[in-house]
Protein backbone atom coordinates (compact mmCIF):
# COMPACT_ATOMS: atom_id res chain seq x y z
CA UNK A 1 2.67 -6.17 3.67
CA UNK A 2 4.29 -7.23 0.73
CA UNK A 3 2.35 -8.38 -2.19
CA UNK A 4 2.57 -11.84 -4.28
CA UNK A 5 2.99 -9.89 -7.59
CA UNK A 6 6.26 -7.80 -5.94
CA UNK A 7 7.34 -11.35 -4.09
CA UNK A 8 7.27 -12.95 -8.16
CA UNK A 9 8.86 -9.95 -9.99
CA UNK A 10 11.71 -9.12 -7.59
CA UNK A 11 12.37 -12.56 -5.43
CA UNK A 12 16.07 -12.11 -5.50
CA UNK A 13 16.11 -8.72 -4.97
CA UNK A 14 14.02 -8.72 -1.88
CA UNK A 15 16.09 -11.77 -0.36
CA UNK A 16 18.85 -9.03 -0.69
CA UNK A 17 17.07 -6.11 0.82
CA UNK A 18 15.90 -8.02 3.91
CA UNK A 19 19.28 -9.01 5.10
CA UNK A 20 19.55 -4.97 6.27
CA UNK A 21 17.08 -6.56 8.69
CA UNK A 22 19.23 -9.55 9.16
CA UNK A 23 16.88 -11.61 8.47
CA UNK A 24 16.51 -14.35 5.82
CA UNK A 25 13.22 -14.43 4.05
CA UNK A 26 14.22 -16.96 0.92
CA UNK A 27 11.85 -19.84 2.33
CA UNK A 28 8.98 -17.84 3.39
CA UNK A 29 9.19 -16.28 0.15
CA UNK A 30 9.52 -19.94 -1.52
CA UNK A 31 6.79 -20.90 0.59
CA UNK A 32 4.29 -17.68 -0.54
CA UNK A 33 4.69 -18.50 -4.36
CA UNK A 34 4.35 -22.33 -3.89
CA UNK A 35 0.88 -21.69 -1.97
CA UNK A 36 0.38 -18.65 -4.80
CA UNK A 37 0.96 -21.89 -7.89
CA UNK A 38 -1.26 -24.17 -6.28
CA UNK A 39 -4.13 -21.55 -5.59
CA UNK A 40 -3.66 -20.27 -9.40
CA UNK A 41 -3.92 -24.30 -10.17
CA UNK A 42 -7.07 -24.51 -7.92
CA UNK A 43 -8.61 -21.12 -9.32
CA UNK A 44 -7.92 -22.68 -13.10
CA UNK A 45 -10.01 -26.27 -11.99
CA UNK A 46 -12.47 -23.95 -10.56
CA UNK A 47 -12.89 -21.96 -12.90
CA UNK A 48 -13.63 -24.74 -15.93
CA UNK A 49 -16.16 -26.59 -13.65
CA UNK A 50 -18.44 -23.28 -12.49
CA UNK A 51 -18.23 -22.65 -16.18
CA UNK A 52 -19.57 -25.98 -17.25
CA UNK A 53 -22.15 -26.09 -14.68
CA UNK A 54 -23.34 -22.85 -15.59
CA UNK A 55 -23.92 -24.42 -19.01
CA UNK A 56 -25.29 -27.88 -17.37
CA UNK A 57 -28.19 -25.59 -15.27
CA UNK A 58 -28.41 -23.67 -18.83
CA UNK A 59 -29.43 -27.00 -20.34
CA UNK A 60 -31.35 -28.18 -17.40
CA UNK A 61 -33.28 -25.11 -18.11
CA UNK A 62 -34.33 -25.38 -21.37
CA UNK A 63 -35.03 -29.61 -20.69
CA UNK A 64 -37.84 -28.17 -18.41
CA UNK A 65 -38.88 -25.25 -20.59
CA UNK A 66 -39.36 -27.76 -23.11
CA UNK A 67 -41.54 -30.09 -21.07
CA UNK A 68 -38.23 -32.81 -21.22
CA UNK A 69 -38.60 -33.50 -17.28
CA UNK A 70 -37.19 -37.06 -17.05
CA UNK A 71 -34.25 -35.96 -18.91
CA UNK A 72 -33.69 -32.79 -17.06
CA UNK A 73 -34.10 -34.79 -13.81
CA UNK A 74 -31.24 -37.16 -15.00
CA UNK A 75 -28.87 -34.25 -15.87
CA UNK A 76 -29.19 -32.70 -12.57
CA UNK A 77 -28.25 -35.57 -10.98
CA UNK A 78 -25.40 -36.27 -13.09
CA UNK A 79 -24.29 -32.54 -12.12
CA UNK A 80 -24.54 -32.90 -8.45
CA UNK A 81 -21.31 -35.07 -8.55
CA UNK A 82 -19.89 -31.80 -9.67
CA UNK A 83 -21.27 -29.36 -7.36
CA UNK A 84 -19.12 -31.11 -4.45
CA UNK A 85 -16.35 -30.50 -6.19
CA UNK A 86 -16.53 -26.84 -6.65
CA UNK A 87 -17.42 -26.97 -2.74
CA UNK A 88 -14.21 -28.66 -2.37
CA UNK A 89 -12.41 -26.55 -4.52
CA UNK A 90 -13.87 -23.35 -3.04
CA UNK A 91 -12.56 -24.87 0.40
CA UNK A 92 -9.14 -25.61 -0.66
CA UNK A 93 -9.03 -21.57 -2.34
CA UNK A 94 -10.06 -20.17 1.00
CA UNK A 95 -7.44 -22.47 2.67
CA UNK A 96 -4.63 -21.61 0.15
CA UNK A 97 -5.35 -17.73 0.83
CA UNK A 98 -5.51 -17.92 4.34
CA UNK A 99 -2.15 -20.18 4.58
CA UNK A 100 -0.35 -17.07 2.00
CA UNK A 101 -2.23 -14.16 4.57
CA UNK A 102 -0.79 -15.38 7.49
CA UNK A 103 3.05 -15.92 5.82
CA UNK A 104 2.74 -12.44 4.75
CA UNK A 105 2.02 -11.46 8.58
CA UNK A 106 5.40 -12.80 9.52
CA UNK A 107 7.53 -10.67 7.18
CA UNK A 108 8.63 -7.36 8.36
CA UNK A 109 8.32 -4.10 5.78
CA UNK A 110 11.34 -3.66 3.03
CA UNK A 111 13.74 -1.72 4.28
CA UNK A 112 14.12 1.76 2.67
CA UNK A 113 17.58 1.35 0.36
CA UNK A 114 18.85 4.18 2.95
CA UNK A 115 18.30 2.22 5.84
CA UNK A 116 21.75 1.52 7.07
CA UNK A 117 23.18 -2.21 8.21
CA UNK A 118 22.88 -3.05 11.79
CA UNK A 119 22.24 -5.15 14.85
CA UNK A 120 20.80 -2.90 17.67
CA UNK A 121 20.13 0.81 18.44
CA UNK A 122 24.12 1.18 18.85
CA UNK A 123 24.60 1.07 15.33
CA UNK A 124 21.98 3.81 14.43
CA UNK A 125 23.66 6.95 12.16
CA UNK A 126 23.50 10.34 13.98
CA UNK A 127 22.61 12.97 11.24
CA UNK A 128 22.43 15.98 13.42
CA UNK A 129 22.48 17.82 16.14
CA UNK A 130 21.36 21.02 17.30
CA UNK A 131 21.13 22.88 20.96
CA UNK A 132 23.89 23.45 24.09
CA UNK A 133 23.89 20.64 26.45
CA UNK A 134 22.93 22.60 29.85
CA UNK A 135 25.56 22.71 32.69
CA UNK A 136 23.44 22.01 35.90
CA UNK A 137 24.20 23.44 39.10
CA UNK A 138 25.96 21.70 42.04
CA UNK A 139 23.40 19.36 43.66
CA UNK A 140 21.12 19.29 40.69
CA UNK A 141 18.39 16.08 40.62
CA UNK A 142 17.01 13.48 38.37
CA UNK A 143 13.64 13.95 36.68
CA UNK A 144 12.12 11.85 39.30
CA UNK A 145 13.16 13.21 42.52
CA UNK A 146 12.67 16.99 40.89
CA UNK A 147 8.98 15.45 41.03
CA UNK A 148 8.93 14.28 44.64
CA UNK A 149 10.32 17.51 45.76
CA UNK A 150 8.50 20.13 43.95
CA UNK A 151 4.41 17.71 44.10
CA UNK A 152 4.41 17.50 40.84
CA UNK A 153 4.16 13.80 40.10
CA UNK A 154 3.82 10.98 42.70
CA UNK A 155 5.07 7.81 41.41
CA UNK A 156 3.89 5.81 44.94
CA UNK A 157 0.60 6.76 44.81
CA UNK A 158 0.37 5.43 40.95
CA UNK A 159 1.80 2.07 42.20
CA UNK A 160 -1.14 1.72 45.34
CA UNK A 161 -3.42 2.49 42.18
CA UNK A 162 -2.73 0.91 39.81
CA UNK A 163 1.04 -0.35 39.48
CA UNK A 164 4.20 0.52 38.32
CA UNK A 165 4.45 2.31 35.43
CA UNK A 166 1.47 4.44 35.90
CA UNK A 167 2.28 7.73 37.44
CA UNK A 168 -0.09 10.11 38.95
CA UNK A 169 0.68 13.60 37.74
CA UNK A 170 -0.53 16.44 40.27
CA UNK A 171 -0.89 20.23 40.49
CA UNK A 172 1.60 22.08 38.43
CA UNK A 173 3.10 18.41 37.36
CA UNK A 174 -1.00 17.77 35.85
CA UNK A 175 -1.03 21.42 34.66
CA UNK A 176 2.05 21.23 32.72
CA UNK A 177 1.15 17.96 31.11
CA UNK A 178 -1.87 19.48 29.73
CA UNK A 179 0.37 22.56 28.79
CA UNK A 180 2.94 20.39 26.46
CA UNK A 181 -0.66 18.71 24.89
CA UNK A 182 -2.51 21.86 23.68
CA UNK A 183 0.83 23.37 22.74
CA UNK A 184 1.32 20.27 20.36
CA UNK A 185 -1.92 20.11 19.21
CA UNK A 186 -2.00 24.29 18.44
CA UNK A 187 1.12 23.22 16.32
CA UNK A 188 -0.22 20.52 14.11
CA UNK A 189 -3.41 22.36 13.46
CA UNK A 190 -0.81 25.33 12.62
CA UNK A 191 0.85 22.55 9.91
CA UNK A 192 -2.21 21.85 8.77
CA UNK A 193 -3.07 18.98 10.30
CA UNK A 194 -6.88 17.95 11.59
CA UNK A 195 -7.65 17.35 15.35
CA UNK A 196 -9.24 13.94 15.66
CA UNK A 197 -10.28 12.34 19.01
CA UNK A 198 -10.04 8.54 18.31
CA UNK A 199 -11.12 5.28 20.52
CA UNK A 200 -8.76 4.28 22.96
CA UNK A 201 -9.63 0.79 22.68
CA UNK A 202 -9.66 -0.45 18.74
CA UNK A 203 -10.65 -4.25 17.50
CA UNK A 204 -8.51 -7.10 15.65
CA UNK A 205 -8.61 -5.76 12.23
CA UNK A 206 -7.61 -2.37 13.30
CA UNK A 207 -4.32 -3.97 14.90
CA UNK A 208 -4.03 -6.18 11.64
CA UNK A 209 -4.27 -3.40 9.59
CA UNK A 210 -1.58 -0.97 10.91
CA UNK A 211 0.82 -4.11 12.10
CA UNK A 212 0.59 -4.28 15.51
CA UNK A 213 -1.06 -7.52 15.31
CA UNK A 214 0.18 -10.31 14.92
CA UNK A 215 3.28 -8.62 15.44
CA UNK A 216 2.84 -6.91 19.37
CA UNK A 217 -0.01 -8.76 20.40
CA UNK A 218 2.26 -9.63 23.64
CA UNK A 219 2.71 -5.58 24.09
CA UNK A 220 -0.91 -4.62 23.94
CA UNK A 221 -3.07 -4.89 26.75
CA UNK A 222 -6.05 -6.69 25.82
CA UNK A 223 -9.68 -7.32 26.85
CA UNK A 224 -10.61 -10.66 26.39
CA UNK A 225 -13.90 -10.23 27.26
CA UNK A 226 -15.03 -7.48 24.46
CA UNK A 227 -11.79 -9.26 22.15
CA UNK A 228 -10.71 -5.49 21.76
CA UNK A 229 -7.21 -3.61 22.42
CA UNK A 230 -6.28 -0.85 24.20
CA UNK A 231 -4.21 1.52 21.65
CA UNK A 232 -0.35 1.44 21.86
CA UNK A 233 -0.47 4.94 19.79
CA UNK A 234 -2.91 7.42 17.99
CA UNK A 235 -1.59 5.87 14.56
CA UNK A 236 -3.28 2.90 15.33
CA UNK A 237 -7.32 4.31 14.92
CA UNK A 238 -6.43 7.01 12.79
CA UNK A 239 -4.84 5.16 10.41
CA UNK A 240 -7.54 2.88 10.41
CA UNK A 241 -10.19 5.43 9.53
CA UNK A 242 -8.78 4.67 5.77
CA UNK A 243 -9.06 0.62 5.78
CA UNK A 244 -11.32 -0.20 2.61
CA UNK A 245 -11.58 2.88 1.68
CA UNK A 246 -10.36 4.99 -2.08
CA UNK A 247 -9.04 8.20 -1.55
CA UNK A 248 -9.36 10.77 -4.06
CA UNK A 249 -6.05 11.67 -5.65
CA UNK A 250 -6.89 15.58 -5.14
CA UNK A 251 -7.15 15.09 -1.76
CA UNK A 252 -3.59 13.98 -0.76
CA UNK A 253 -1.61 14.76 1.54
CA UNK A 254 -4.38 14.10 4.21
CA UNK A 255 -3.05 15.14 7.02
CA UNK A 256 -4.19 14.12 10.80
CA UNK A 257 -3.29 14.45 14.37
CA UNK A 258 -4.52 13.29 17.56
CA UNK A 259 -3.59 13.56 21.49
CA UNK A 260 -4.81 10.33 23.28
CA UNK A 261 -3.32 8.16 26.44
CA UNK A 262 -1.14 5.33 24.83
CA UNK A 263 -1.27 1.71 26.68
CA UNK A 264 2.02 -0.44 26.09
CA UNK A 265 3.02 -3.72 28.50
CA UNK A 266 6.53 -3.18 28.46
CA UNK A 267 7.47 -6.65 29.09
CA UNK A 268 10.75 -7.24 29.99
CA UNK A 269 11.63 -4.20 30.48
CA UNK A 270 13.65 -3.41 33.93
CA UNK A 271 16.82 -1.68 35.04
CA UNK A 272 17.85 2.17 35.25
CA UNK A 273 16.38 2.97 31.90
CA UNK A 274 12.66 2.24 33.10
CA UNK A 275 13.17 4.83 36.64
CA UNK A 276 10.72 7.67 36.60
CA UNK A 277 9.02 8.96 33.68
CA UNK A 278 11.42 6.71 31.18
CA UNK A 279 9.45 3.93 30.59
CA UNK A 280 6.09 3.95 31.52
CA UNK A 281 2.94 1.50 30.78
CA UNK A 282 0.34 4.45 30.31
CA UNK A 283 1.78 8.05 28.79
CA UNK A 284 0.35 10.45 26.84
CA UNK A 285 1.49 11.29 23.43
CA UNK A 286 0.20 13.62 19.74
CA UNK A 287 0.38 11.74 17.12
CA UNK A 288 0.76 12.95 13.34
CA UNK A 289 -0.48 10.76 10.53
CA UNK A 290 -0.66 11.50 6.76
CA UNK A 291 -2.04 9.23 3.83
CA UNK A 292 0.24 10.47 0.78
CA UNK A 293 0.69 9.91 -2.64
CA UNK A 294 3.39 7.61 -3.07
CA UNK A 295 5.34 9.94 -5.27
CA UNK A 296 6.09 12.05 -2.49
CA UNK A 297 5.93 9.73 0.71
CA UNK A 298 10.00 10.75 1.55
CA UNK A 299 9.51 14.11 0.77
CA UNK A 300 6.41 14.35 3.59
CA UNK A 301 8.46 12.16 5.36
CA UNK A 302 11.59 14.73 5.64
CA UNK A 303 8.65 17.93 6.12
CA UNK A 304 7.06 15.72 9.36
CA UNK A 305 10.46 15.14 10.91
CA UNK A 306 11.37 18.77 10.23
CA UNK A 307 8.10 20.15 12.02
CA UNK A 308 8.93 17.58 15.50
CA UNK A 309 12.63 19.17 15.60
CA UNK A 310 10.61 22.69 15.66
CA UNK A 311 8.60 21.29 18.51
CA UNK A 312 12.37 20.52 20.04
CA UNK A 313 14.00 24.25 19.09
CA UNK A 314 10.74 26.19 20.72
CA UNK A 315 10.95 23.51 23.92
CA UNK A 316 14.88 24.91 23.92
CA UNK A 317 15.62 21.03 24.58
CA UNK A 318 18.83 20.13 22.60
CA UNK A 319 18.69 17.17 20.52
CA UNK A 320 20.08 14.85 18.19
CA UNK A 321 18.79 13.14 14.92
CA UNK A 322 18.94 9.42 13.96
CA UNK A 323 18.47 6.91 10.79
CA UNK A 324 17.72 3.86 12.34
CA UNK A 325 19.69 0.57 11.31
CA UNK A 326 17.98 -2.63 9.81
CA UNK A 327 18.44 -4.13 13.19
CA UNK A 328 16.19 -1.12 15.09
CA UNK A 329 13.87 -0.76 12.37
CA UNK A 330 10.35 -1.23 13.52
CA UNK A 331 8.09 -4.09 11.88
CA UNK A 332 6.37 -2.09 9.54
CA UNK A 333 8.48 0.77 8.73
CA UNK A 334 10.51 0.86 5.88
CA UNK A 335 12.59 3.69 7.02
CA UNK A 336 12.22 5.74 10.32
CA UNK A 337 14.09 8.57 11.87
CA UNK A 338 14.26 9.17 15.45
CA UNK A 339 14.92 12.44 17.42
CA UNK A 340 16.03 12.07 20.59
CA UNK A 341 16.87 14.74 23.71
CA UNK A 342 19.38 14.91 26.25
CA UNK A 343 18.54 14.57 30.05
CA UNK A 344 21.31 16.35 31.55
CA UNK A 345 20.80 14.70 35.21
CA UNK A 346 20.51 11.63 33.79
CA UNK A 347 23.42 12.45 31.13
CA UNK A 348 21.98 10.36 28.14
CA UNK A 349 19.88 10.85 24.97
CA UNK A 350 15.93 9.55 25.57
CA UNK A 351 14.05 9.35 22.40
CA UNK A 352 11.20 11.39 22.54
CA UNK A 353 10.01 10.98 18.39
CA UNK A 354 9.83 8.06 15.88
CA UNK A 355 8.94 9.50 12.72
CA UNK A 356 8.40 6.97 9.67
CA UNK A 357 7.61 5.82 6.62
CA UNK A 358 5.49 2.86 6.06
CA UNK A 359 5.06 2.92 2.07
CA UNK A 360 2.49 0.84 1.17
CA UNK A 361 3.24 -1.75 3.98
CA UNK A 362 0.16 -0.66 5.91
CA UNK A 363 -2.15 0.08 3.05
CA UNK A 364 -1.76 -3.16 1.35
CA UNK A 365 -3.41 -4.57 4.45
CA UNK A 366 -5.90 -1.43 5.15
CA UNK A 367 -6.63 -2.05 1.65
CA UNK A 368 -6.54 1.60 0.86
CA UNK A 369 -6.45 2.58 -2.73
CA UNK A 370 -6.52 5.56 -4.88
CA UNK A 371 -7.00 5.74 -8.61
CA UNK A 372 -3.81 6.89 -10.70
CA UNK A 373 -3.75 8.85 -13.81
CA UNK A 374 -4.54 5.89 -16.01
CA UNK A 375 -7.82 5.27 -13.69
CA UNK A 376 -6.08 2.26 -11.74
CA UNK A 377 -6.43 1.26 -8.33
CA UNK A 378 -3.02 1.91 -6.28
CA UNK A 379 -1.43 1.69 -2.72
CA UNK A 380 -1.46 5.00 -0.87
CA UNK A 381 1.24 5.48 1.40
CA UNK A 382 1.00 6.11 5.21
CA UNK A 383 3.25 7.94 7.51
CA UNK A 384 3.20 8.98 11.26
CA UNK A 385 5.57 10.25 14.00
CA UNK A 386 5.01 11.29 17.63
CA UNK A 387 4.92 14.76 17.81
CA UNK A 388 5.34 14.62 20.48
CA UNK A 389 5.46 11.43 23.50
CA UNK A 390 5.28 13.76 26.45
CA UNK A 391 7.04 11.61 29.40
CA UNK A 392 10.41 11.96 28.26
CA UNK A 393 9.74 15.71 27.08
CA UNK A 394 8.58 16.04 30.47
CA UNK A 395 11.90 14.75 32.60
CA UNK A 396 14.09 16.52 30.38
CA UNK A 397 12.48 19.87 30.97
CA UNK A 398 12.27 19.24 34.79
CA UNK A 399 15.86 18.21 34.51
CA UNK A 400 17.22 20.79 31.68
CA UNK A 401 15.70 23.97 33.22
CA UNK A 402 16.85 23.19 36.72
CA UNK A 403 18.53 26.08 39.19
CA UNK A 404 19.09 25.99 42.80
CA UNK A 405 15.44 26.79 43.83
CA UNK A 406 13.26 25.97 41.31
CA UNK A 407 12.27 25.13 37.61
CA UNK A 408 12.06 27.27 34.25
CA UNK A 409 9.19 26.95 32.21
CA UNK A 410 10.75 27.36 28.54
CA UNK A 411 9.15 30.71 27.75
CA UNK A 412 6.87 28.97 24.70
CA UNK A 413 4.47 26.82 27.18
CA UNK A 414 4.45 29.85 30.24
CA UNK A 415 1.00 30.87 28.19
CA UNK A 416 -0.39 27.31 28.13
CA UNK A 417 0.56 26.72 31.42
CA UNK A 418 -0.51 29.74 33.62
CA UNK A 419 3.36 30.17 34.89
CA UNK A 420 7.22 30.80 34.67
CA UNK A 421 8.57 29.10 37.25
CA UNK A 422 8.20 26.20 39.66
CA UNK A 423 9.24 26.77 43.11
CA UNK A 424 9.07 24.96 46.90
């Protein structure tokens, strides 16, 4: 969230910066430092009339001390006037902050000055690539029927259930799930990252604070009755375990991970690219997070996206690299690369990672500090990436290591996993 001093100093500037996002933010930023004149103005009234009541009940004070009651009597009176009026003005501060608050809600993170120009995910820049794209045998199958055939997820059965979008993962299908989970979580402990089992469900502020809300409140399931949300990512509660709080400057980077079920509505979202595991409502997923010193926020950033595209090389799934365009940028990133693999049944690249930085977007409204070298309070910065979403991982190993018979198990998960090969 952007603050009123940056909004004041660099007006222009920002205008600039946001059109990467195509967007034009020159009235809500009008808007913001209109409300931000007439709170100041408001704050300045306020400010004279506590002080001279504080030195009317001073007076008052010393009329009683003194024995003076009739006079002190009349003075209090003649104050009261004034004590509405700091009620009022009180009211119309509160007002003025909450009207600025929810403007800020509405604008998106500043785009990273790398972030590259664009309308949609076709205009995302490819940075690398790495891995052979497999040549399948005659006959080879999509992720989804490799399922059906070999019991190892049953799509039907998570329909009667529940509904679409909820798949029911059995024998080898449930035993290689929980394979792909340890293995990521053995691999961000390796990094240095702490386990962490979070809530699955997380309140208001917790969605405020990381930007899903008001943002995706249409994407979250919800609970109306409890007023709580079930988590679209890990990110989301372990993120939060920093709102209000100082960290120490000694302890960055902290560095966290989590597995946990993620819960997303989807809505909208139909057609070919939503078959099978592609687009699901419930998935699993690891999450890494790190609060950083601000300093050296890209330099984390390029170290987290270099650890997921290890994940990739061990998995021996090929895969490609992307800087995401203004137009695919997420609402509170300021710059986020994906890493995507390639289904070679489906022949096309699923993303499988988001990996991003959030600056001081998130902090600003976690309201997490640390103290700088001159002892003042400053915004951390706050990073995460998926490390990894399992359902796409999933279809493009069950696609990828394919042969007329069976399935390989990529030879890093066989010890996770129990075995080799899956086979009729």
């Amino acid at each position: 969230m952007l603050t009123i001093a940056t909004i004041r100093q660099e007006r222009d500037q920002l205008v600039e910066d946001y059109k990467r996002r195509n967007l034009d933010v020159s009235e809500l930023l009008d808007q913001i430092v209109a409300l931000d004149e007439s709170r100041r103005a408001t704050q300045k009234d306020l400010d004279a009339l506590l002080a001279k009541s504080n030195e009317i009940s001073k007076k008052i004070g010393e009329l009683f001390k003194s024995g003076k009651h009739e006079e002190g009597n009349a003075l209090r009176q003649e104050s009261a006037s004034d004590k509405d009026i700091i009620a009022a003005l009180k009211e119309q501060m509160n007002a003025n902050e909450n009207s600025i608050t929810q403007l800020l809600y509405q604008i998106p993170n500043r785009p990273h000055s790398s972030v590259p120009q664009g309308k949609s995910d076709e205009d995302n820049v490819e940075m690398d690539r790495f891995g052979t794209i497999p040549e399948l045998h005659e006959g080879a199958q999509a992720h989804w029927d490799l399922a059906s055939k070999y019991q190892l997820i049953d799509f039907e059965l998570g329909v009667k259930i529940t509904g679409a979008g909820f798949p029911l993962y059995r024998g080898k299908g449930a035993r290689l799930q929980r394979a792909l989970i340890n293995f990521f979580l053995d691999e961000a402990r390796d990094a240095g990252y702490e386990e962490f089992i979070p809530p699955h469900l997380v309140n208001e502020a917790s969605g405020i604070g990381t930007g899903q809300l008001p943002d995706k409140e249409g994407q979250m399931y919800h609970s109306a009755a409890d007023d709580l949300y079930l988590i679209p990512t890990a990110e989301v509660p372990l993120t939060n375990i920093f709102r209000d709080v100082i960290v120490r400057k000694e302890d960055f980077p902290i560095k966290l991970c989590g597995y946990t079920p993620c819960f997303r509505r989807e809505a909208g979202s139909y057609g070919k690219d939503v078959r099978g595991l592609n687009r699901l409502h419930q998935f699993d997923k690891v999450e890494i997070v790190q609060i950083q010193h601000p300093e050296m926020s890209y330099s984390t950033l390029d170290q987290m996206v270099a650890h997921v595209q290890g994940l990739l090389k061990k998995l021996e799934l090929p895969y490609r690299t992307l800087r995401l365009c203004g137009g695919d940028l997420g609402f509170a990133a300021a710059l986020t690369i994906d890493l995507e693999v390639y289904s070679a049944a489906q022949e096309r690249w699923l993303e499988v990672s988001s990996i991003s930085n959030f600056e001081s977007y998130q902090a600003n409204r976690l309201k997490c500090r640390f103290k700088n070298k001159e002892g003042k309070s400053e915004l951390v910065h706050s990073l995460n990436g998926s490390a990894l979403a399992l359902p796409r991982i999933l279809a493009a190993l069950l696609e990828n290591n394919q042969f007329d018979g069976g399935i390989r198990i990529p030879e890093v998960l066989v010890p996770y996993c129990g075995f080799d090969t899956i086979e009729e």
